[in-house]
N, C-alpha and C. Protein backbone atom coordinates (compact mmCIF):
# COMPACT_ATOMS: atom_id res chain seq x y z
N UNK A 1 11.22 117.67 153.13
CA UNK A 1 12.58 117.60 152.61
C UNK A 1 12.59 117.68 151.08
N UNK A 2 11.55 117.10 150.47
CA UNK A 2 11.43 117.24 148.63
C UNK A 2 11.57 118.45 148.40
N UNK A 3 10.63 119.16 149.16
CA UNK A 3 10.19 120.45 148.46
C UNK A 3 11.41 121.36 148.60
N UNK A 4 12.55 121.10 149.84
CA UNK A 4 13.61 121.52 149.93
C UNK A 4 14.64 121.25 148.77
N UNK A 5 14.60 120.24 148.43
CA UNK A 5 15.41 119.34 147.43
C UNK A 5 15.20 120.12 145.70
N UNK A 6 13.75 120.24 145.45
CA UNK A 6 13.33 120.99 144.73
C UNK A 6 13.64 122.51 144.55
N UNK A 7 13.96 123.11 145.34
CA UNK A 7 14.14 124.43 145.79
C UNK A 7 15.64 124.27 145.40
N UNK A 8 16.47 123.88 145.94
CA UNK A 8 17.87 123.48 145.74
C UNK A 8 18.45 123.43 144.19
N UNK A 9 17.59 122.46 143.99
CA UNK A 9 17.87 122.10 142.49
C UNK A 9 17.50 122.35 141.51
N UNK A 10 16.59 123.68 141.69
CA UNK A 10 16.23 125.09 140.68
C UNK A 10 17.29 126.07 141.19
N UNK A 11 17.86 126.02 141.98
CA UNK A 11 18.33 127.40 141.52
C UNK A 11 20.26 127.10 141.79
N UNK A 12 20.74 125.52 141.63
CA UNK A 12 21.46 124.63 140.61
C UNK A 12 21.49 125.20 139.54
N UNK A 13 20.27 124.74 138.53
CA UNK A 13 19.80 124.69 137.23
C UNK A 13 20.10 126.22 136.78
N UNK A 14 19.59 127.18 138.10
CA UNK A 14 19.47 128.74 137.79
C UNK A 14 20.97 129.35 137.64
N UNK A 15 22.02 128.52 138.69
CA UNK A 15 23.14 129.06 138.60
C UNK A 15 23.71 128.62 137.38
N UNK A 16 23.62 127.40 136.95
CA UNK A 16 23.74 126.99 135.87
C UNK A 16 23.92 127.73 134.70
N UNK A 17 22.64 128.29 134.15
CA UNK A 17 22.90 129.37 133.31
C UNK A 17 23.18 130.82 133.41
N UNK A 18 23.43 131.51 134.56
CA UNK A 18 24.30 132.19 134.75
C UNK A 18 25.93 131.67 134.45
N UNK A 19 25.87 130.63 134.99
CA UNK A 19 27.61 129.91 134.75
C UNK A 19 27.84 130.03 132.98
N UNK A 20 26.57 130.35 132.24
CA UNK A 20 26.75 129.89 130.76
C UNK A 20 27.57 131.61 130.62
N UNK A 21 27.33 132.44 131.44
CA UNK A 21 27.77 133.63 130.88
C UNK A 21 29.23 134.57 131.59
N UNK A 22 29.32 133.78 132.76
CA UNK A 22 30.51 133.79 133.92
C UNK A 22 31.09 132.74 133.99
N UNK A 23 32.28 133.08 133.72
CA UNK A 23 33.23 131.92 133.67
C UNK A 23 33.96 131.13 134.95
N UNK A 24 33.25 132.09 136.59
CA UNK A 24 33.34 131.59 137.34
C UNK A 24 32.76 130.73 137.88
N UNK A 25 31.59 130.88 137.52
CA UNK A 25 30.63 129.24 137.62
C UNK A 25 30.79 128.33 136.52
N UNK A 26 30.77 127.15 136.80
CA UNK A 26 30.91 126.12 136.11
C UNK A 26 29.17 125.10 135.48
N UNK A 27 29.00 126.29 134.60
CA UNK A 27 27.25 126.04 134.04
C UNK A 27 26.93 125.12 133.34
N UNK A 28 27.55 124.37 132.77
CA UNK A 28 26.80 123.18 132.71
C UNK A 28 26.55 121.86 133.90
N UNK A 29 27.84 122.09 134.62
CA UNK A 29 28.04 121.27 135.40
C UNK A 29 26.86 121.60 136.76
N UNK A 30 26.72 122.82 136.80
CA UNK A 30 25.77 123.35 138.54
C UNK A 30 24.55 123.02 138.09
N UNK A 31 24.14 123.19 136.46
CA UNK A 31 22.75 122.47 136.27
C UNK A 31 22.42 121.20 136.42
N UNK A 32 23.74 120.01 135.63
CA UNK A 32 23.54 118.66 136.47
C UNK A 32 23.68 118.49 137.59
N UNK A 33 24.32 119.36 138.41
CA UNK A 33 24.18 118.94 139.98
C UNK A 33 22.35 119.08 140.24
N UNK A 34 21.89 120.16 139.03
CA UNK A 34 20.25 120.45 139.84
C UNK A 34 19.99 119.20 139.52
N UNK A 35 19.87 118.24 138.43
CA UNK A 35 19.20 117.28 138.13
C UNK A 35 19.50 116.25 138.84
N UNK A 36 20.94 116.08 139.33
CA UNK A 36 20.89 115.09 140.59
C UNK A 36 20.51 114.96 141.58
N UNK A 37 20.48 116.65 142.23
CA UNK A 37 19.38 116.74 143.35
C UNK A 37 17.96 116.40 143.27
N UNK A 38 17.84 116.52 142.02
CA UNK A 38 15.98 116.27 141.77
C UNK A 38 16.03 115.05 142.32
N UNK A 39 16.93 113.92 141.24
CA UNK A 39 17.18 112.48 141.40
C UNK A 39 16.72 112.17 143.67
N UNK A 40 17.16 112.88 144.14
CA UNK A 40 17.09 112.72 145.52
C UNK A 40 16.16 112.77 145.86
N UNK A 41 14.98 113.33 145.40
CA UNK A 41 13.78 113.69 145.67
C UNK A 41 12.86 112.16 145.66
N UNK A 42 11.57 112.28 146.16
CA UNK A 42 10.87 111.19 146.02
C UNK A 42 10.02 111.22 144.84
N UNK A 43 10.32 112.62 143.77
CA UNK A 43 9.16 112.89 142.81
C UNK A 43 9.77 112.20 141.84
N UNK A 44 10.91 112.00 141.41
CA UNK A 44 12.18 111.67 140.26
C UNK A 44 12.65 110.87 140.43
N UNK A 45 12.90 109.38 139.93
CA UNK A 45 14.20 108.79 139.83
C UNK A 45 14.81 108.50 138.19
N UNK A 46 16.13 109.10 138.21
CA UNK A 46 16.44 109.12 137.21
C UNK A 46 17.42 107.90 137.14
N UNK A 47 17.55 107.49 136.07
CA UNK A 47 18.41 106.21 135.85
C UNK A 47 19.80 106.81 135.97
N UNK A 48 20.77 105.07 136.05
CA UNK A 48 22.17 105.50 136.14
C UNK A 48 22.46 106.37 135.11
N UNK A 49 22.17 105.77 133.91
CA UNK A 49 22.45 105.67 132.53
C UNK A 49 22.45 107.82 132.23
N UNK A 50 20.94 108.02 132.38
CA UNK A 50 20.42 109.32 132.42
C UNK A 50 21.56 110.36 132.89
N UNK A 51 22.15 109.80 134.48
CA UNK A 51 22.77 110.88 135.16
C UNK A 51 24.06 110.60 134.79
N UNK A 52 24.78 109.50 133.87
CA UNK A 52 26.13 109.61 133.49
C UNK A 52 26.07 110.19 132.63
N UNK A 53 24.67 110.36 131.08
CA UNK A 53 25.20 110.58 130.20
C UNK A 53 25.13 112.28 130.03
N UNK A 54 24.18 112.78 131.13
CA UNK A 54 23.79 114.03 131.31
C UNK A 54 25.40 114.51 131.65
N UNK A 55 26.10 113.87 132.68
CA UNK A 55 26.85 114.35 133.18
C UNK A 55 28.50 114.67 132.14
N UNK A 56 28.19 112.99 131.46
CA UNK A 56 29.04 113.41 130.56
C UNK A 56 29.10 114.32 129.55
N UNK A 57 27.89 115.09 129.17
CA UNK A 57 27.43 116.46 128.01
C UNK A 57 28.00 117.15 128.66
N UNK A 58 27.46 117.88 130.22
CA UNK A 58 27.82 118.61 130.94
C UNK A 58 29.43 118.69 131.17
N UNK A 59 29.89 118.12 131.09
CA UNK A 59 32.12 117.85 131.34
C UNK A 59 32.13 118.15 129.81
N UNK A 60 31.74 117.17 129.09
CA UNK A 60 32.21 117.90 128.22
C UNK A 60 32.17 119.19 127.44
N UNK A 61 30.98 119.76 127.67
CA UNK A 61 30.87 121.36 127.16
C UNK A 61 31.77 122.06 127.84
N UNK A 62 31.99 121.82 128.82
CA UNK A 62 32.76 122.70 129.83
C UNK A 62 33.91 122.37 129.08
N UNK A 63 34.94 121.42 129.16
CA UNK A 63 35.77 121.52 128.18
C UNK A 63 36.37 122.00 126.66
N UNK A 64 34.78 121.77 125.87
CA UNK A 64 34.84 121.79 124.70
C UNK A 64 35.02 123.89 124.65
N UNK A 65 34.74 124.30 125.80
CA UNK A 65 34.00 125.79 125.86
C UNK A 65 35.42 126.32 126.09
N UNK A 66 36.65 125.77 126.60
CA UNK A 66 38.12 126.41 126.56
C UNK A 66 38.78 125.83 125.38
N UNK A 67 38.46 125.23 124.46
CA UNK A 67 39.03 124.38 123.91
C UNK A 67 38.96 125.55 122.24
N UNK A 68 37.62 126.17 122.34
CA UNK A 68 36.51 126.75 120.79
C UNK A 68 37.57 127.87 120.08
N UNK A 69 37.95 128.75 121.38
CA UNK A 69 38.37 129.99 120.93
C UNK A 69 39.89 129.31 120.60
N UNK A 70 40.60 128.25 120.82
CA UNK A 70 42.01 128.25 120.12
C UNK A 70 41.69 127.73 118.78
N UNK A 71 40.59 126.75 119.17
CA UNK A 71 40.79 126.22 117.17
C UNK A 71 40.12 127.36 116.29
N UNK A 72 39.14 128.18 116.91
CA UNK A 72 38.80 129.27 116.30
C UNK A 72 40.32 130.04 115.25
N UNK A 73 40.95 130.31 116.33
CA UNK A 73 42.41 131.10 115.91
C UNK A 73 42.88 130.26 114.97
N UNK A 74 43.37 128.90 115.03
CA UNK A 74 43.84 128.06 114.23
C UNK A 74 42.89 128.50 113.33
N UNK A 75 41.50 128.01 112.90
CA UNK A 75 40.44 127.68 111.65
C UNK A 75 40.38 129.08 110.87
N UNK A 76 41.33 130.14 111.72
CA UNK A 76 41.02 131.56 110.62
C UNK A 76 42.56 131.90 110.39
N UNK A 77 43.38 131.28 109.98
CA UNK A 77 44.95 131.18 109.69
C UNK A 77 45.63 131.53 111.09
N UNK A 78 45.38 131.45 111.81
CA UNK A 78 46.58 131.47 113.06
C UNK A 78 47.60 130.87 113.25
N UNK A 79 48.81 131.15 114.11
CA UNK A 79 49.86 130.49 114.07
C UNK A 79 49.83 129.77 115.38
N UNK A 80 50.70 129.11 115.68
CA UNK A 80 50.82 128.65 116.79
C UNK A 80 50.95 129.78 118.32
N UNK A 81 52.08 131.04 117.96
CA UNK A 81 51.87 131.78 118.57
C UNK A 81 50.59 132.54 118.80
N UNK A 82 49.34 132.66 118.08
CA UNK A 82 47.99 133.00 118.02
C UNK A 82 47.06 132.01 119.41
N UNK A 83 47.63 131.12 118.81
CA UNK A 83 47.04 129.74 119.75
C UNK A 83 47.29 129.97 121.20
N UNK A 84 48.57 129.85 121.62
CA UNK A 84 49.45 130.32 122.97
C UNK A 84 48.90 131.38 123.17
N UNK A 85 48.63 132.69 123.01
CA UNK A 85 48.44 133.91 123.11
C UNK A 85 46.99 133.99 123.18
N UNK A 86 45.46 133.12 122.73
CA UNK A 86 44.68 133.39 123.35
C UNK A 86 44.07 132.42 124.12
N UNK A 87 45.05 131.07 124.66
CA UNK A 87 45.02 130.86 125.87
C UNK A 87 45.36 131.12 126.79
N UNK A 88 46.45 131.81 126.96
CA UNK A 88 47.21 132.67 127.87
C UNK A 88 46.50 134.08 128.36
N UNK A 89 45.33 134.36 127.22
CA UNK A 89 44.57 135.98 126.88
C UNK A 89 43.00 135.05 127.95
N UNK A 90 42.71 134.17 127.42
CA UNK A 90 41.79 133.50 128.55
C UNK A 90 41.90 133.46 129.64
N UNK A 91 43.12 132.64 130.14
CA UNK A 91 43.34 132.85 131.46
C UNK A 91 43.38 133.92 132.52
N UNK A 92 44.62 134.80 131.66
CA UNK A 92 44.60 135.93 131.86
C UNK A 92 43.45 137.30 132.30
N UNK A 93 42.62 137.14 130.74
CA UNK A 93 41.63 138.20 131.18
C UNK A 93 40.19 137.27 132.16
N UNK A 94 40.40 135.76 132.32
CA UNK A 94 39.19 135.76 132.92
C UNK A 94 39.60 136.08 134.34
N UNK A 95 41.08 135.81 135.02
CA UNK A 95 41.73 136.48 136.88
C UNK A 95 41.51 138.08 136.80
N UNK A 96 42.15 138.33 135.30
CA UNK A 96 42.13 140.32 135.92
C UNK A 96 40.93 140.93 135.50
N UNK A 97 39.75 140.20 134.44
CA UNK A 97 39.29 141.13 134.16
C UNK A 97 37.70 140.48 134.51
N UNK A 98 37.45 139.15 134.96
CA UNK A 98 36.57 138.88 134.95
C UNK A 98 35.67 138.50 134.10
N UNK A 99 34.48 138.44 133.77
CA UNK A 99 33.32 137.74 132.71
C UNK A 99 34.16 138.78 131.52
N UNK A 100 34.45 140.12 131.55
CA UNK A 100 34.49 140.53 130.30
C UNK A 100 36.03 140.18 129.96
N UNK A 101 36.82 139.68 130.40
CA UNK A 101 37.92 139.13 130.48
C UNK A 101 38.47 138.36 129.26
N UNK A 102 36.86 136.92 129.97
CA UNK A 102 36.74 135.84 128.87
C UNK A 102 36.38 136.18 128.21
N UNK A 103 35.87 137.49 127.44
CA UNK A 103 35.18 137.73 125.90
C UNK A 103 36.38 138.23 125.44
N UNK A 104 37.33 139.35 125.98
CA UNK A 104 37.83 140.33 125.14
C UNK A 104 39.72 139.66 125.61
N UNK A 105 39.97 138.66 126.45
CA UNK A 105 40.92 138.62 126.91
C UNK A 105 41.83 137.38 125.62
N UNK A 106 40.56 136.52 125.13
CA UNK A 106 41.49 135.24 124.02
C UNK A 106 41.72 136.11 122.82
N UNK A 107 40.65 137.27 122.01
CA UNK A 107 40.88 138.28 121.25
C UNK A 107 42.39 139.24 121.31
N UNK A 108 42.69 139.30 122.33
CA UNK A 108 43.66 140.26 122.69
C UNK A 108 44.95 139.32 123.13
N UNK A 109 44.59 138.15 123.53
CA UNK A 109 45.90 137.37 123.17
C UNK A 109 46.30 137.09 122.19
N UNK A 110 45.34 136.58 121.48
CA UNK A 110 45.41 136.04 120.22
C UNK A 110 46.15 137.18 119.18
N UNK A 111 45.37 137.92 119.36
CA UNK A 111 46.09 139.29 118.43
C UNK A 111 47.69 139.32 119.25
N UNK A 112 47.66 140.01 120.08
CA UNK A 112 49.47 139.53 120.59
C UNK A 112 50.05 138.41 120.10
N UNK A 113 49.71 136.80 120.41
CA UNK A 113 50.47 136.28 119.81
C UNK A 113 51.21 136.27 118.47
N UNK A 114 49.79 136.73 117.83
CA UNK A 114 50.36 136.54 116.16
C UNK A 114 51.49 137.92 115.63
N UNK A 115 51.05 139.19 116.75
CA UNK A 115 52.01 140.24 116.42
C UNK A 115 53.28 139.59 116.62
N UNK A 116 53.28 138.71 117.67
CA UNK A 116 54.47 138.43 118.19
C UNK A 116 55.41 136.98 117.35
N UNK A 117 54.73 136.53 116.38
CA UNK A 117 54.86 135.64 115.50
C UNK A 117 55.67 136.22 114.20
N UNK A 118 55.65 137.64 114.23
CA UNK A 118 55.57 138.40 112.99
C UNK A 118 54.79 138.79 111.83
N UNK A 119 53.26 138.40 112.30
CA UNK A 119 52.45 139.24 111.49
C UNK A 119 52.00 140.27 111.40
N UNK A 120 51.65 141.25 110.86
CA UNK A 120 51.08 142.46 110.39
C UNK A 120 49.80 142.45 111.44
N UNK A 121 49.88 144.01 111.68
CA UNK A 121 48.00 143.95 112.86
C UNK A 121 46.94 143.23 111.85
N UNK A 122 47.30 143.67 110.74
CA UNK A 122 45.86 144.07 109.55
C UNK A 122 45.85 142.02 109.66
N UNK A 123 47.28 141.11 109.41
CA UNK A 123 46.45 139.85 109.31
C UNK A 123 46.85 139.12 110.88
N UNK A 124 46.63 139.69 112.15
CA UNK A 124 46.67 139.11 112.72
C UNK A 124 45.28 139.33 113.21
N UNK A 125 44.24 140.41 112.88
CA UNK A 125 43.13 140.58 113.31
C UNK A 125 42.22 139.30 112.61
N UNK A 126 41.89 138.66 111.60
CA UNK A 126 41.13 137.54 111.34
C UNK A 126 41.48 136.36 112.58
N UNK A 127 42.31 135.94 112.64
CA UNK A 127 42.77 134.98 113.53
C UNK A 127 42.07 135.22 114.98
N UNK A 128 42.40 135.99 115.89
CA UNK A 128 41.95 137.01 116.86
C UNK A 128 40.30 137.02 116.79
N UNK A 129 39.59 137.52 115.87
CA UNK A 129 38.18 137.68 115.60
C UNK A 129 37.93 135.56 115.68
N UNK A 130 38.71 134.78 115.47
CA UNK A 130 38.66 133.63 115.56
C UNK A 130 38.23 133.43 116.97
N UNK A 131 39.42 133.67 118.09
CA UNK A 131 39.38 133.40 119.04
C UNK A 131 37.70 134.20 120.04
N UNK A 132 37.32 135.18 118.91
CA UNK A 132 36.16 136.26 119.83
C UNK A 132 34.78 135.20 119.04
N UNK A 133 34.65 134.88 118.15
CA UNK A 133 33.92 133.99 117.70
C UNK A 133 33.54 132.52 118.51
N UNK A 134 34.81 132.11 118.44
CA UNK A 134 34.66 130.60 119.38
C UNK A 134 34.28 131.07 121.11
N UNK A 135 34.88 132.07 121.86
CA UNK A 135 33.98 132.46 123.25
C UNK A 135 32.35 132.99 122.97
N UNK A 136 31.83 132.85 122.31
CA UNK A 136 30.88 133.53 121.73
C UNK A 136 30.01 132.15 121.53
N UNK A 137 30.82 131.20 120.63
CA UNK A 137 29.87 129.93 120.42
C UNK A 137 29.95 129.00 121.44
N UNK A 138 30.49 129.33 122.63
CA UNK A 138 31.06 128.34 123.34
C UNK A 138 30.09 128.69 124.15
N UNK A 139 29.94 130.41 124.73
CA UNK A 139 28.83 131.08 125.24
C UNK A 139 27.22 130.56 125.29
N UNK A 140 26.94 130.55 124.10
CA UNK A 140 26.03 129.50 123.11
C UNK A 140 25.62 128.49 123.94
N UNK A 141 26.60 127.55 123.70
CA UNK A 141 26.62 126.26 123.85
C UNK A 141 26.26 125.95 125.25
N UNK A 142 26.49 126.50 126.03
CA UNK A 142 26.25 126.20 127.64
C UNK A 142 25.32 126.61 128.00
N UNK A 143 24.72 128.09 127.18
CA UNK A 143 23.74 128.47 127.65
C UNK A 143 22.30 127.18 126.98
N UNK A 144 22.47 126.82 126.07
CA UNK A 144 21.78 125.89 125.49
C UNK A 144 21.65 124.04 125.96
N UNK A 145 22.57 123.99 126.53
CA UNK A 145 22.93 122.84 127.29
C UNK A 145 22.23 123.29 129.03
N UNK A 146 22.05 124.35 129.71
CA UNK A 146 21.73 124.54 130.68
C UNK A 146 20.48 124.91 130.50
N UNK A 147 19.75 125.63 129.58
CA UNK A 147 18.49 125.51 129.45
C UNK A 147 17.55 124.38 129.33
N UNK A 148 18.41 123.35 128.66
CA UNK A 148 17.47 122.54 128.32
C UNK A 148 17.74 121.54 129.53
N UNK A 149 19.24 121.76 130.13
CA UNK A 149 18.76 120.52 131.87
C UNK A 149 17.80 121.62 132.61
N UNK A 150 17.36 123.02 132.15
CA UNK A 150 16.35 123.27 133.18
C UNK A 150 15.18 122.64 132.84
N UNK A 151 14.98 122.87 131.56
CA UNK A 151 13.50 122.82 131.03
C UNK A 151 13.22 121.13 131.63
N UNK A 152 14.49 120.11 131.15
CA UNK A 152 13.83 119.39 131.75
C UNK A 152 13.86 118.58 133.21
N UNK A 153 14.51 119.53 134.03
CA UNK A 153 14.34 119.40 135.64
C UNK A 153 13.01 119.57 135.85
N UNK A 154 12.31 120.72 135.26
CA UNK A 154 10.97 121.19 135.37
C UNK A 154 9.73 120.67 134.71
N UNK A 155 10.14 120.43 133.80
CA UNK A 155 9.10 119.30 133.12
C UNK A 155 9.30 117.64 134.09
N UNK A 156 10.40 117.38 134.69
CA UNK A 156 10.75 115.90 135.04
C UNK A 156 9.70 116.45 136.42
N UNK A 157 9.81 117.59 137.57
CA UNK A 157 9.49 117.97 138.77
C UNK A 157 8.08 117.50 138.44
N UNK A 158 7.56 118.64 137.71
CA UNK A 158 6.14 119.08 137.98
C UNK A 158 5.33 118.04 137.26
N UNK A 159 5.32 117.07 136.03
CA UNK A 159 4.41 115.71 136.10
C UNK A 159 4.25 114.95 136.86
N UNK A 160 5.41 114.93 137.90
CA UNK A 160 5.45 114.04 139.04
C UNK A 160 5.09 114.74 139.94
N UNK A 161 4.83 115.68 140.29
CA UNK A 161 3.71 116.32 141.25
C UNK A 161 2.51 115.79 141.27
């Protein structure tokens, strides 16, 4: 049953960082599910402490990762309509357009909103490049948060072998 458990909770960890690049998986979070499965195993026991605080990184990147591309827009002069427009461009392009959705869909709201605010293309494009920046670091961020619950699912597995 370990070795099942093990098996399980690599390729958790594996969906995991795929999830860092598809916005239909939820990648930080499928990698702590790997590390809780490890926890099940007889090779691992991880403390409470370990699997709340893992868990709480994991919620929160996931959050922090819809959250990047609006203050992005805000942090490069955006308006409020900029803001609305590439959350609405998130949502939007991640149902119709999929993974490339979430790259090009908060960019293309964002730019709408601010046209629609009354700015000029020429300064609604900084704002916009805001919103393509923050999916980009947010991108980052999960993928870096899911690597390292792999590395250490795998380092936690195999000493205890």
């Amino acid at each position: 049953m370990d070795i099942f458990l093990l098996i399980i909770g690599v390729i958790f960890c594996l969906i995991g960082i795929v999830g860092s690049f598809l916005p239909i998986l939820p990648g930080p979070i499928a990698s702590w599910f790997g590390l809780l499965i490890l926890h099940f195993t007889s090779y691992v026991s991880f403390s409470f402490w370990f699997l709340t605080i893992t868990f709480l990184i994991a919620f929160l990147i996931s959050v922090i990762d819809y959250l990047i591309p609006i203050i992005g827009v805000q942090k490069l002069g955006g308006s409020n309509g900029g803001q609305i427009g590439a959350t609405i461009g998130l949502l939007l392009g991640l149902f119709i357009l999929g993974p490339i959705g979430l790259i090009f869909g908060p960019f293309l709201g964002a730019l709408t909103g601010e046209i629609i605010a009354k700015k000029t293309v020429s300064n609604s494009i900084l704002p916009a490049l805001g919103s393509l920046i923050g999916v980009l670091a947010g991108t980052v961020l999960k993928t870096i948060i899911t690597v390292i619950f792999l590395i250490y699912f795998l380092y936690s597995a195999l000493s205890s072998l």
